[in-house]
N, C-alpha and C. Protein backbone atom coordinates (compact mmCIF):
# COMPACT_ATOMS: atom_id res chain seq x y z
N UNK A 1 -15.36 -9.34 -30.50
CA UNK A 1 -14.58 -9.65 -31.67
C UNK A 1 -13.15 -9.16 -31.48
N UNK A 2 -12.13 -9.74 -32.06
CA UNK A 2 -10.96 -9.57 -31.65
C UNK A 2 -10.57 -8.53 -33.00
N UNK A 3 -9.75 -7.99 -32.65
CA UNK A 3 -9.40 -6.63 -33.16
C UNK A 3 -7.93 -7.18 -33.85
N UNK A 4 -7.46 -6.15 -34.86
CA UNK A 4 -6.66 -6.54 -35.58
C UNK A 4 -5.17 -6.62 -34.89
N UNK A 5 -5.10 -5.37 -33.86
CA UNK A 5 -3.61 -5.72 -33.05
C UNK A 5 -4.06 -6.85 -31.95
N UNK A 6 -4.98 -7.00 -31.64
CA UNK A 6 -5.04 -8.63 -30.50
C UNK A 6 -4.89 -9.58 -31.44
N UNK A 7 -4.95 -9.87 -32.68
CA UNK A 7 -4.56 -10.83 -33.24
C UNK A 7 -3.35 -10.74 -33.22
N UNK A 8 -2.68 -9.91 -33.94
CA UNK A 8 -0.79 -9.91 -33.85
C UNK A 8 -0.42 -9.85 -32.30
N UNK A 9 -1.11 -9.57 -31.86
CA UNK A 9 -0.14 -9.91 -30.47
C UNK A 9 -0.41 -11.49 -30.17
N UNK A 10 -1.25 -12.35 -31.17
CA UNK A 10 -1.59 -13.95 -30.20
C UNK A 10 -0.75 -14.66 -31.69
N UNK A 11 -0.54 -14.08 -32.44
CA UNK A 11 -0.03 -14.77 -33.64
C UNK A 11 0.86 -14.59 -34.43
N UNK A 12 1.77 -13.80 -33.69
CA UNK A 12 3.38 -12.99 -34.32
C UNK A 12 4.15 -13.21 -33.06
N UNK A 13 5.56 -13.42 -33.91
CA UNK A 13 6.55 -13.22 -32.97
C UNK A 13 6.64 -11.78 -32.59
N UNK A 14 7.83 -11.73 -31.77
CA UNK A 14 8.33 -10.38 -31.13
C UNK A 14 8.46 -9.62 -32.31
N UNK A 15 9.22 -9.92 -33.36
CA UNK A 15 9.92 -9.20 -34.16
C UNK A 15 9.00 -8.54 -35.43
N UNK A 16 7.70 -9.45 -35.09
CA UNK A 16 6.50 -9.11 -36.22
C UNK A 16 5.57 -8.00 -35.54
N UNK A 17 5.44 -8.44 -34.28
CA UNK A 17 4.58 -7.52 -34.01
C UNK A 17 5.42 -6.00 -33.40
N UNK A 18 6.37 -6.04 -33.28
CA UNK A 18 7.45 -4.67 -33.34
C UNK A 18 7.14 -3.96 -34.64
N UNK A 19 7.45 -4.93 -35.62
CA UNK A 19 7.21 -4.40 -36.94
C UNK A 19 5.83 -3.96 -37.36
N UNK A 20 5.04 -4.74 -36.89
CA UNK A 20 3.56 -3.79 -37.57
C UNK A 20 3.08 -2.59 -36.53
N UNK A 21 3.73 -2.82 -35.31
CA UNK A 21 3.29 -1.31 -34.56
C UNK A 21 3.78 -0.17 -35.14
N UNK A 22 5.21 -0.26 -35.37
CA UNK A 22 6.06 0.20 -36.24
C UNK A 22 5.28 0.99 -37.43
N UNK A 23 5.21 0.33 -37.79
CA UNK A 23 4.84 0.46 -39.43
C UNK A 23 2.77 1.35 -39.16
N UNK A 24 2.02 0.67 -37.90
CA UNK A 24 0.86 1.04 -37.72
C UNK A 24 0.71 1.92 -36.79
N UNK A 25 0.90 3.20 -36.48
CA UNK A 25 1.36 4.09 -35.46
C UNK A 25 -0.06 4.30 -34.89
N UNK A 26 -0.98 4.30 -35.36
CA UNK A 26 -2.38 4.14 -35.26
C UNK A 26 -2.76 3.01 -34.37
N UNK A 27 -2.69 2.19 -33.87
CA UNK A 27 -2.76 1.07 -32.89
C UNK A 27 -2.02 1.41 -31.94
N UNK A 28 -1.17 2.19 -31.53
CA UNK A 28 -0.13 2.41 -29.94
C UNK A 28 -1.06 2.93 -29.41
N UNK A 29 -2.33 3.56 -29.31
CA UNK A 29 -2.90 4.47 -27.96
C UNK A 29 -3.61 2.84 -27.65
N UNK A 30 -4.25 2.10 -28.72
CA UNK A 30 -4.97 1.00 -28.17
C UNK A 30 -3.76 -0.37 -27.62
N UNK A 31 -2.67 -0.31 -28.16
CA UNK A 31 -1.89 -1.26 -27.36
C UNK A 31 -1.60 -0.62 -26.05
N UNK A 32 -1.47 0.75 -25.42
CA UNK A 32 -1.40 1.18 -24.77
C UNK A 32 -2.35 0.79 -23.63
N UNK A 33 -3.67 0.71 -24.08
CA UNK A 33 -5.31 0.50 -23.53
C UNK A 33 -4.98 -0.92 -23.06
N UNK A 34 -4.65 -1.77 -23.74
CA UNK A 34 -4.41 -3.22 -23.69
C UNK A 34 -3.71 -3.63 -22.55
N UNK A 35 -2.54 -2.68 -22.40
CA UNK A 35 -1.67 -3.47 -21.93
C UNK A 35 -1.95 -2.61 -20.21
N UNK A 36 -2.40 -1.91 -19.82
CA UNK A 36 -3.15 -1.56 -18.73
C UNK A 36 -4.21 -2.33 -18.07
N UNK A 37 -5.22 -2.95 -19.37
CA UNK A 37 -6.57 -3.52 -18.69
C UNK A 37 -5.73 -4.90 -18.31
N UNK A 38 -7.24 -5.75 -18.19
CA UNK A 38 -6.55 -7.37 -17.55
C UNK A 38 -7.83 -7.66 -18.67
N UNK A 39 -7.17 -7.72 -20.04
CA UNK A 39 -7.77 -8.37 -21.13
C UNK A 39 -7.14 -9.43 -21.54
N UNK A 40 -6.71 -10.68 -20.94
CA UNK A 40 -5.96 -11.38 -21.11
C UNK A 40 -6.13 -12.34 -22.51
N UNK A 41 -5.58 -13.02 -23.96
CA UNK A 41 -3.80 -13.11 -23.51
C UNK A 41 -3.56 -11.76 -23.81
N UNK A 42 -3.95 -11.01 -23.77
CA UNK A 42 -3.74 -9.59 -24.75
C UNK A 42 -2.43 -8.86 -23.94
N UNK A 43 -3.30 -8.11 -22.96
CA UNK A 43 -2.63 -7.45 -21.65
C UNK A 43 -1.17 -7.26 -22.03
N UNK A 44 -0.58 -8.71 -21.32
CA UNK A 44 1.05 -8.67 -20.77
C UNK A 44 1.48 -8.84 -22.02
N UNK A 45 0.94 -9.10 -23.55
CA UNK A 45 1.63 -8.93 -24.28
C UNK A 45 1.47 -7.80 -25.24
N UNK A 46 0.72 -6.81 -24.63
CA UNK A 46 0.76 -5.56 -25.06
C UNK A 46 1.79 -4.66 -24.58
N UNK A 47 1.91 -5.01 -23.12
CA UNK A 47 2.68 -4.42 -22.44
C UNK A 47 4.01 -4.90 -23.03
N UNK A 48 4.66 -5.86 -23.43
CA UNK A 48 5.67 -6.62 -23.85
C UNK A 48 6.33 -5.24 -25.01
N UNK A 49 5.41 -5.73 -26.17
CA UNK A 49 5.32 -5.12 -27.36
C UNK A 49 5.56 -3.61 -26.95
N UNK A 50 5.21 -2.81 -26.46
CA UNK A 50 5.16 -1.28 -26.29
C UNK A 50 6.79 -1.17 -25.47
N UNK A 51 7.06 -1.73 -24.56
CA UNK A 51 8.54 -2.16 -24.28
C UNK A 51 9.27 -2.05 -25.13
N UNK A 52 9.13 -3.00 -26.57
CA UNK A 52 10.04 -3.66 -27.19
C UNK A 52 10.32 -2.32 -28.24
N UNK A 53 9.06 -1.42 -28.68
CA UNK A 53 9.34 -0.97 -29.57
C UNK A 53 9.40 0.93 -29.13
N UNK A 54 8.92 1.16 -28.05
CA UNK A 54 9.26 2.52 -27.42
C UNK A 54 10.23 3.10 -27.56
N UNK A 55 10.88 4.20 -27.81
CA UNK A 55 11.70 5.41 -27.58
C UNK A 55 11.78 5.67 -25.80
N UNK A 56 13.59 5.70 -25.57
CA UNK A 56 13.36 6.48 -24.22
C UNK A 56 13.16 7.40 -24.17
N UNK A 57 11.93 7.23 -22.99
CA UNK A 57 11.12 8.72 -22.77
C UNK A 57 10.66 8.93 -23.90
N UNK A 58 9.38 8.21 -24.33
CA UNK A 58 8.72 8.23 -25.79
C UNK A 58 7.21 9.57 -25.72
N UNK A 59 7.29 10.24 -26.09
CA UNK A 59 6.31 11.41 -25.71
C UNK A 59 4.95 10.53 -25.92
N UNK A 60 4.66 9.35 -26.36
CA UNK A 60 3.33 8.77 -26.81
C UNK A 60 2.82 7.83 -25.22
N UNK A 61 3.77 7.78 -24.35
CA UNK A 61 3.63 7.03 -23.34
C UNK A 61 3.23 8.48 -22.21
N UNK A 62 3.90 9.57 -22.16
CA UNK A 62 3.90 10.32 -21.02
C UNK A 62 2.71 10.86 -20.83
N UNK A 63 1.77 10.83 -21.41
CA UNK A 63 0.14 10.77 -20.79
C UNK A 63 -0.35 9.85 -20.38
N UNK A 64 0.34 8.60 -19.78
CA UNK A 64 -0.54 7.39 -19.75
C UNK A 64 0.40 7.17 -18.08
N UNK A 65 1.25 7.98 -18.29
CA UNK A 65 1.68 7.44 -16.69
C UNK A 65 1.40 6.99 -15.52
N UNK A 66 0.50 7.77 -15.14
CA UNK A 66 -0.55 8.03 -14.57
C UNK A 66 -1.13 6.81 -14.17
N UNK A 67 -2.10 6.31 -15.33
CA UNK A 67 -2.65 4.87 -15.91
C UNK A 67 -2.09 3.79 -15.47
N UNK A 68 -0.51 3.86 -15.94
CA UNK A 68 0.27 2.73 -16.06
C UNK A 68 0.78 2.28 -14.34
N UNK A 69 0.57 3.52 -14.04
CA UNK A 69 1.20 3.32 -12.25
C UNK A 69 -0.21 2.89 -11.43
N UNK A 70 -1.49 3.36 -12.20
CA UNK A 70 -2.32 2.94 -11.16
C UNK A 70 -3.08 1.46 -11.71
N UNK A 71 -1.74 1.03 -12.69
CA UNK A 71 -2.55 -0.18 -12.85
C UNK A 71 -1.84 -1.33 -12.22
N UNK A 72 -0.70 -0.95 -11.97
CA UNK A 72 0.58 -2.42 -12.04
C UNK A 72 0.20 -3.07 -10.26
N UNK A 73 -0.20 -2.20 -9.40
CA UNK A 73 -0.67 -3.30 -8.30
C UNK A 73 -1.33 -4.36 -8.46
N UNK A 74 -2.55 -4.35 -9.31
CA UNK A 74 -3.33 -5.73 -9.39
C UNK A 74 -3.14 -6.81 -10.70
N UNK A 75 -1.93 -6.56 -11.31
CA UNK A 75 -1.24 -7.46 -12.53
C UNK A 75 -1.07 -8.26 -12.00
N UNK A 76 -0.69 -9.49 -12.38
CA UNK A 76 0.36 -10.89 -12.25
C UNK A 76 1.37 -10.21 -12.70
N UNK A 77 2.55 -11.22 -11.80
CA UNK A 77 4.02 -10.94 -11.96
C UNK A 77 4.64 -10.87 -13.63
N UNK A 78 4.60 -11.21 -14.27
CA UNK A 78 5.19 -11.24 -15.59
C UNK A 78 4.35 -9.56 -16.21
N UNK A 79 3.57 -9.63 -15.76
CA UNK A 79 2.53 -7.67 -16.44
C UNK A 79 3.17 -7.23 -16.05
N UNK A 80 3.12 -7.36 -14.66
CA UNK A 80 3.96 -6.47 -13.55
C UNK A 80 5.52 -5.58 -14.03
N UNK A 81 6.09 -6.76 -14.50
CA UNK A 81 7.71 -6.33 -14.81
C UNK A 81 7.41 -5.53 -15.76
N UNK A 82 6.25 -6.07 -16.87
CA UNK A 82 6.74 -5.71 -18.19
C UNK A 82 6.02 -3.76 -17.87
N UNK A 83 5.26 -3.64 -17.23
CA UNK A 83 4.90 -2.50 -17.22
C UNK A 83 5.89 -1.44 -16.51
N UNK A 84 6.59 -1.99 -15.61
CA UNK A 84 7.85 -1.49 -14.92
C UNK A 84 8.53 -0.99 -15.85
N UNK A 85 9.14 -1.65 -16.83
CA UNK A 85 9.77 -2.13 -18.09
C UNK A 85 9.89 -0.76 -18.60
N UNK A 86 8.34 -0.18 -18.85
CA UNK A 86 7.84 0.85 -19.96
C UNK A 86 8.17 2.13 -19.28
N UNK A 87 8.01 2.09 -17.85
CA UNK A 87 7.62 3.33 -16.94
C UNK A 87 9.44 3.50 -16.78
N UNK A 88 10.62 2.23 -16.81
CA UNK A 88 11.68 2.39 -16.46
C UNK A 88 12.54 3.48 -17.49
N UNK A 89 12.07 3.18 -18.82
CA UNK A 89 12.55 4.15 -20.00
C UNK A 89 12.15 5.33 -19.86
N UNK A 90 11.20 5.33 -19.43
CA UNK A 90 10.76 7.04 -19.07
C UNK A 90 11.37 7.80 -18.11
N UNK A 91 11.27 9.18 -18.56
CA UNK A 91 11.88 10.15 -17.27
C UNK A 91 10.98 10.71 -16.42
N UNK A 92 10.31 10.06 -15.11
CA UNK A 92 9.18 10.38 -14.37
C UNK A 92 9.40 11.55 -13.81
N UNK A 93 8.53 12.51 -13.68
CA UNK A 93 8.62 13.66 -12.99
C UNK A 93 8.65 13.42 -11.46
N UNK A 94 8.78 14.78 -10.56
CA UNK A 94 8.59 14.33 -9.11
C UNK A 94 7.62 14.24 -8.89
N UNK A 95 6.15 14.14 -9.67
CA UNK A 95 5.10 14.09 -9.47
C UNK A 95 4.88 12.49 -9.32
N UNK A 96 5.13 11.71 -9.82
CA UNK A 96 5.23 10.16 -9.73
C UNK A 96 6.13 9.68 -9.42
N UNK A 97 7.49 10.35 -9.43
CA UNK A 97 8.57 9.69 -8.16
C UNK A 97 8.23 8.71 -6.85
N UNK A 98 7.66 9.41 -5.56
CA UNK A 98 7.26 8.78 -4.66
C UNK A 98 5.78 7.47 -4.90
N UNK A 99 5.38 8.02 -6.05
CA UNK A 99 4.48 6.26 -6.37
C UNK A 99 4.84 5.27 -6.47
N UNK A 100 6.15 5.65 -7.22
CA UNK A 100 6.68 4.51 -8.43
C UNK A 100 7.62 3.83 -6.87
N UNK A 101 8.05 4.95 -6.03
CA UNK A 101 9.01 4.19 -5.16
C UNK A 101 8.26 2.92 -4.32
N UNK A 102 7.01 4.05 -3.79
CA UNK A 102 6.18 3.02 -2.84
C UNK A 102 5.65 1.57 -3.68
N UNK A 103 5.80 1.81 -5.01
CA UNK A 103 5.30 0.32 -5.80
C UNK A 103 6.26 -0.50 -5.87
N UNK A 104 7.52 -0.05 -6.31
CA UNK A 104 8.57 -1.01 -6.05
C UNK A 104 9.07 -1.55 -4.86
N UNK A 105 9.31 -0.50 -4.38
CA UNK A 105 9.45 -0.88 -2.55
C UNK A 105 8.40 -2.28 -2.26
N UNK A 106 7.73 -1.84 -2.33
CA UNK A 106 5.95 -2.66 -2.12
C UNK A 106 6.44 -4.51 -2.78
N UNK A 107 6.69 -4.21 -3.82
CA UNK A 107 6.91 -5.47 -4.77
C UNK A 107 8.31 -6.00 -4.24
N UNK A 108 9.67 -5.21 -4.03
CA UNK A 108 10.59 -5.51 -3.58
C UNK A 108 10.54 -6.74 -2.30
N UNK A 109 9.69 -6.05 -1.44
CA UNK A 109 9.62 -6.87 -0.36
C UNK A 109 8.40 -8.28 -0.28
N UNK A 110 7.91 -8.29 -1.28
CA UNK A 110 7.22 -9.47 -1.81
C UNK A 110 8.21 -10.66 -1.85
N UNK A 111 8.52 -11.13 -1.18
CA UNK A 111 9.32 -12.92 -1.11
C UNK A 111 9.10 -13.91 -2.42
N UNK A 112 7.63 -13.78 -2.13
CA UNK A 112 7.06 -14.67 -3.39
C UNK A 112 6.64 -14.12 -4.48
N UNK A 113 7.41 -12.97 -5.12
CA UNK A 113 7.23 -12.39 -6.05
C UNK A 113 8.15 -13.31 -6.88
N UNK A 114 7.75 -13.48 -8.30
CA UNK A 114 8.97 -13.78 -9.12
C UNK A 114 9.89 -12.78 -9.26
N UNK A 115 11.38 -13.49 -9.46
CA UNK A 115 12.40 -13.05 -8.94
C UNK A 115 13.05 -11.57 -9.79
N UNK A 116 12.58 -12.07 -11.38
CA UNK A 116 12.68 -10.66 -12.26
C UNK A 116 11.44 -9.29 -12.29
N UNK A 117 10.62 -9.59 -11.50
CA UNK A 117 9.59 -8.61 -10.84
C UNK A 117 10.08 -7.61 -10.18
N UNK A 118 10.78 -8.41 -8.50
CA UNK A 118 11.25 -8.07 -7.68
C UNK A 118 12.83 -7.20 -8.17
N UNK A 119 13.76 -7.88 -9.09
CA UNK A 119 14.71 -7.37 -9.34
C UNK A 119 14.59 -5.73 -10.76
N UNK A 120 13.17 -5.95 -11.23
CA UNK A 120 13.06 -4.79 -12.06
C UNK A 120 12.94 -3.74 -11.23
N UNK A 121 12.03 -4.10 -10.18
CA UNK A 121 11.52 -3.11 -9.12
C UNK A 121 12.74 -2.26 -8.45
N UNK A 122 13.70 -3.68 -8.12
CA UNK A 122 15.18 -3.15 -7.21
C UNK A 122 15.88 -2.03 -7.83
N UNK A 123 15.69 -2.08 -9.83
CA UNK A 123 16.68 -0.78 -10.67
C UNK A 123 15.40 -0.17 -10.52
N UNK A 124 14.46 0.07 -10.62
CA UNK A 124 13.97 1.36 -10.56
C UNK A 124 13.97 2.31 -8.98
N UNK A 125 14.23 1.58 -7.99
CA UNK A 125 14.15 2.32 -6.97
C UNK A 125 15.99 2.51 -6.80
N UNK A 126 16.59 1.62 -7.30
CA UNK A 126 18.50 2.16 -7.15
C UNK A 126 18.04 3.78 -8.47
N UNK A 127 17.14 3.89 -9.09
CA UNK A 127 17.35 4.69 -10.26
C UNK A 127 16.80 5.78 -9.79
N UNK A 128 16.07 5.85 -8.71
CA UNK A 128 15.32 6.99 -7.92
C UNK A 128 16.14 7.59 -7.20
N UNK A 129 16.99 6.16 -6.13
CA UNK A 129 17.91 6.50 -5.17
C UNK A 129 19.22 7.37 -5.79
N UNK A 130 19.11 7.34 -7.02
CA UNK A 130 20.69 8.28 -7.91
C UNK A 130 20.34 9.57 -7.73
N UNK A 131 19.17 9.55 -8.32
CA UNK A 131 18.46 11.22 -7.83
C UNK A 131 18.22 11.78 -6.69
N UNK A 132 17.83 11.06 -5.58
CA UNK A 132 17.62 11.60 -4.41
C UNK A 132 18.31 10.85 -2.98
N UNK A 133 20.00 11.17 -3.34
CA UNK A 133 20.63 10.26 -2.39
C UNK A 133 19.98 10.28 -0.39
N UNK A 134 19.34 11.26 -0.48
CA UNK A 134 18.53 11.15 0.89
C UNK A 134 17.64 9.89 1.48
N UNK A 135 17.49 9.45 0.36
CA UNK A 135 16.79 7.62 0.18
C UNK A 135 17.38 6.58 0.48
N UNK A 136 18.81 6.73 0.67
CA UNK A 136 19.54 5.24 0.59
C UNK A 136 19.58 5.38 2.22
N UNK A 137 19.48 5.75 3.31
CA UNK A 137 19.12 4.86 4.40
C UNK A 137 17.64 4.18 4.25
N UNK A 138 16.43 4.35 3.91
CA UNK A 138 15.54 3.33 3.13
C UNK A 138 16.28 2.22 3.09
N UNK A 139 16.67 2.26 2.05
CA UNK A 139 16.99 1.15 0.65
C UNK A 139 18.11 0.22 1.62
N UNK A 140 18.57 0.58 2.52
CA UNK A 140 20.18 -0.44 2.68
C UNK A 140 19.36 -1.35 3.68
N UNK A 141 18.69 -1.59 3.99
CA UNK A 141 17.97 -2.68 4.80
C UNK A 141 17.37 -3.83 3.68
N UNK A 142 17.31 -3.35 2.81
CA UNK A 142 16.53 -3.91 1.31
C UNK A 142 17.17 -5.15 0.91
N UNK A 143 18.46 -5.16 1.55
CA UNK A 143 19.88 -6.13 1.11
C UNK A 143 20.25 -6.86 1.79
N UNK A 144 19.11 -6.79 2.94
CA UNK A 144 19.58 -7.93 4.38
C UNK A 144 19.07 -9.41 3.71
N UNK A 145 20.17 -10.15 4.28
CA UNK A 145 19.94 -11.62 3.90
C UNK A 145 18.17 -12.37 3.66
N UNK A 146 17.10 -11.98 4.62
CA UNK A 146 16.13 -12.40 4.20
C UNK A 146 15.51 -12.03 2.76
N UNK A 147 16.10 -11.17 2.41
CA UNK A 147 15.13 -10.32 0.84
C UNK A 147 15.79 -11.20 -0.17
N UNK A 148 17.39 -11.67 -0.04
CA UNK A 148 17.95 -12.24 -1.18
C UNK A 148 18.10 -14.01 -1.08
N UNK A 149 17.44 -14.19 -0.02
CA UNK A 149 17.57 -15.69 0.39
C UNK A 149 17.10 -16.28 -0.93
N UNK A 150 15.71 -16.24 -1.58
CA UNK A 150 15.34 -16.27 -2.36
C UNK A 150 15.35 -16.20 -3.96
N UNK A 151 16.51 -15.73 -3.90
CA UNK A 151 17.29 -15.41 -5.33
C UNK A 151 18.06 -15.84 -5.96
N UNK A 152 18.73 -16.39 -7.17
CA UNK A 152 19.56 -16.69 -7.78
C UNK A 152 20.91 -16.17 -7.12
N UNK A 153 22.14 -16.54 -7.44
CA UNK A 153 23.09 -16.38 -7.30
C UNK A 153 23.27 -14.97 -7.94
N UNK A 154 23.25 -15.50 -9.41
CA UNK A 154 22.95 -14.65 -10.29
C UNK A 154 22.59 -12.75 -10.24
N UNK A 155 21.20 -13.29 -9.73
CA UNK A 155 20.38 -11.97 -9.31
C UNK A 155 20.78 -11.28 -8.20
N UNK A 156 21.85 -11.85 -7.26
CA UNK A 156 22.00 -11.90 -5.44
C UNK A 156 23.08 -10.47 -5.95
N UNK A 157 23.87 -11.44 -7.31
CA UNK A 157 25.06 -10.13 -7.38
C UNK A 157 24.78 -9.20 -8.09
N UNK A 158 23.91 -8.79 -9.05
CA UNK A 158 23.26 -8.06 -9.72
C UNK A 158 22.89 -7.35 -8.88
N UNK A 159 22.37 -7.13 -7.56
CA UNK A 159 21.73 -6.40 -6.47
C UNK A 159 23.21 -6.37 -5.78
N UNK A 160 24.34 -6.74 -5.51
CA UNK A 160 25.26 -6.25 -5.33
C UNK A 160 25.45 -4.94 -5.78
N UNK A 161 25.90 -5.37 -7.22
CA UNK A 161 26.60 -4.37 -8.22
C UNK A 161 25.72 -3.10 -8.34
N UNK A 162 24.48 -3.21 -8.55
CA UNK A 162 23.26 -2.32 -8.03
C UNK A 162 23.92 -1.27 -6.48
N UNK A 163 23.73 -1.96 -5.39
CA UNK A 163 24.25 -1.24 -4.75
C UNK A 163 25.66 -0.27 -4.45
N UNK A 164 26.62 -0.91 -5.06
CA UNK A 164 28.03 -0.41 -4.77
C UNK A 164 27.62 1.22 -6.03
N UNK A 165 26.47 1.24 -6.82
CA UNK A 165 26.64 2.30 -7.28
C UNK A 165 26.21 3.31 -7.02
N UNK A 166 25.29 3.14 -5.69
CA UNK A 166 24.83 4.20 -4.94
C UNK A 166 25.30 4.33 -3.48
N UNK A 167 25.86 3.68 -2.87
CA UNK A 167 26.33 3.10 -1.84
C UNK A 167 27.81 4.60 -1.59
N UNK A 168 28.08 4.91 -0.58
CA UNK A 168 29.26 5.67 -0.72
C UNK A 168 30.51 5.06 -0.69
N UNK A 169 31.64 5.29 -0.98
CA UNK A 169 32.69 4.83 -1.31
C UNK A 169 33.11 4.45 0.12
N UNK A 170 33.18 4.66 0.93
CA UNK A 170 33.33 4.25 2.52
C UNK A 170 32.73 2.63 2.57
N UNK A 171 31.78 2.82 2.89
CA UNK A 171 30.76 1.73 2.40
C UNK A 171 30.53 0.21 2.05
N UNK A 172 31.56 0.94 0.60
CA UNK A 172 31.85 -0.34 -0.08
C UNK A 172 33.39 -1.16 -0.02
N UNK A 173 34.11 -0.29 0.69
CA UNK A 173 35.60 -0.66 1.32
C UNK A 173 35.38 -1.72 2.46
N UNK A 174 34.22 -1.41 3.37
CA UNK A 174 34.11 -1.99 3.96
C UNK A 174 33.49 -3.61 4.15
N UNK A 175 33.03 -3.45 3.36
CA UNK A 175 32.77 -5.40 2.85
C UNK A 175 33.30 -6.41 2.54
């Protein structure tokens, strides 16, 4: 039987079902549940919803980290982002640092990933690389023509601008 937040998530807009999480604080540990499993249509639009209406670095998410990182390998691409999404607002400890890298990394180099997957993945590992500039020899191979062949124009410079902000000032003179 379908439960009262799987209905608002198959029969409200964005702005409705923001509002009754909102308003139902009592349903976030189970949209939480939702948007982890592969209860589909539920899932990616649980995950959506908890996005939309979270606090950065929301203390109701930072027990689920954990969860949320050991779930996003076996999503479809659209879960995928949106769970990125949730984990990106948060302030991960160094205890999930090197997960979150090896998942994006992981997804980064996916070709046939959809392209806002791949590019959520790209700010969370430029957002790692701010913290631990010892990373960006990693990351500068990440930008060789085969990774962006695939990409929008659009997205190609977005991963530009991405880089010139971790990139050293030497670096970026030189291009």
């Amino acid at each position: 039987m379908e439960s009262i937040l799987e209905n608002k998530l198959i029969t409200s807009y964005k702005n409705e079902m923001i509002s009754f999480l909102k308003s139902h604080p009592e349903y976030f540990d189970e949209a939480i549940q939702l948007a982890v499993s592969d209860k589909q249509p539920y899932s990616w639009r649980a995950a959506y919803l908890l996005w939309g209406c979270m606090d950065n670095n929301d203390s109701r998410i930072r027990n689920y980290i954990s969860l949320i990182l050991n779930s996003i390998k076996d999503k479809k691409d659209g879960h995928q982002r949106e769970l990125l999404k949730i984990l990106y607002k948060m302030e991960i400890s160094k205890k999930y640092e090197g997960k979150i890298f090896d998942i994006c990394f992981n997804l980064w180099e996916q070709l046939n990933k959809d392209p806002s997957v791949r590019m959520t993945a790209f700010k969370f590992i430029i957002k790692i690389v701010k913290k631990h500039p010892e990373l960006m020899e990693e990351i500068i191979f990440l930008t060789q023509d085969h990774y962006l062949e695939t990409l929008s124009p659009g997205v190609k410079h977005s991963i530009e601008k991405l880089m010139k902000e971790v990139l050293p000032a030497k670096q970026n003179n030189d291009e």
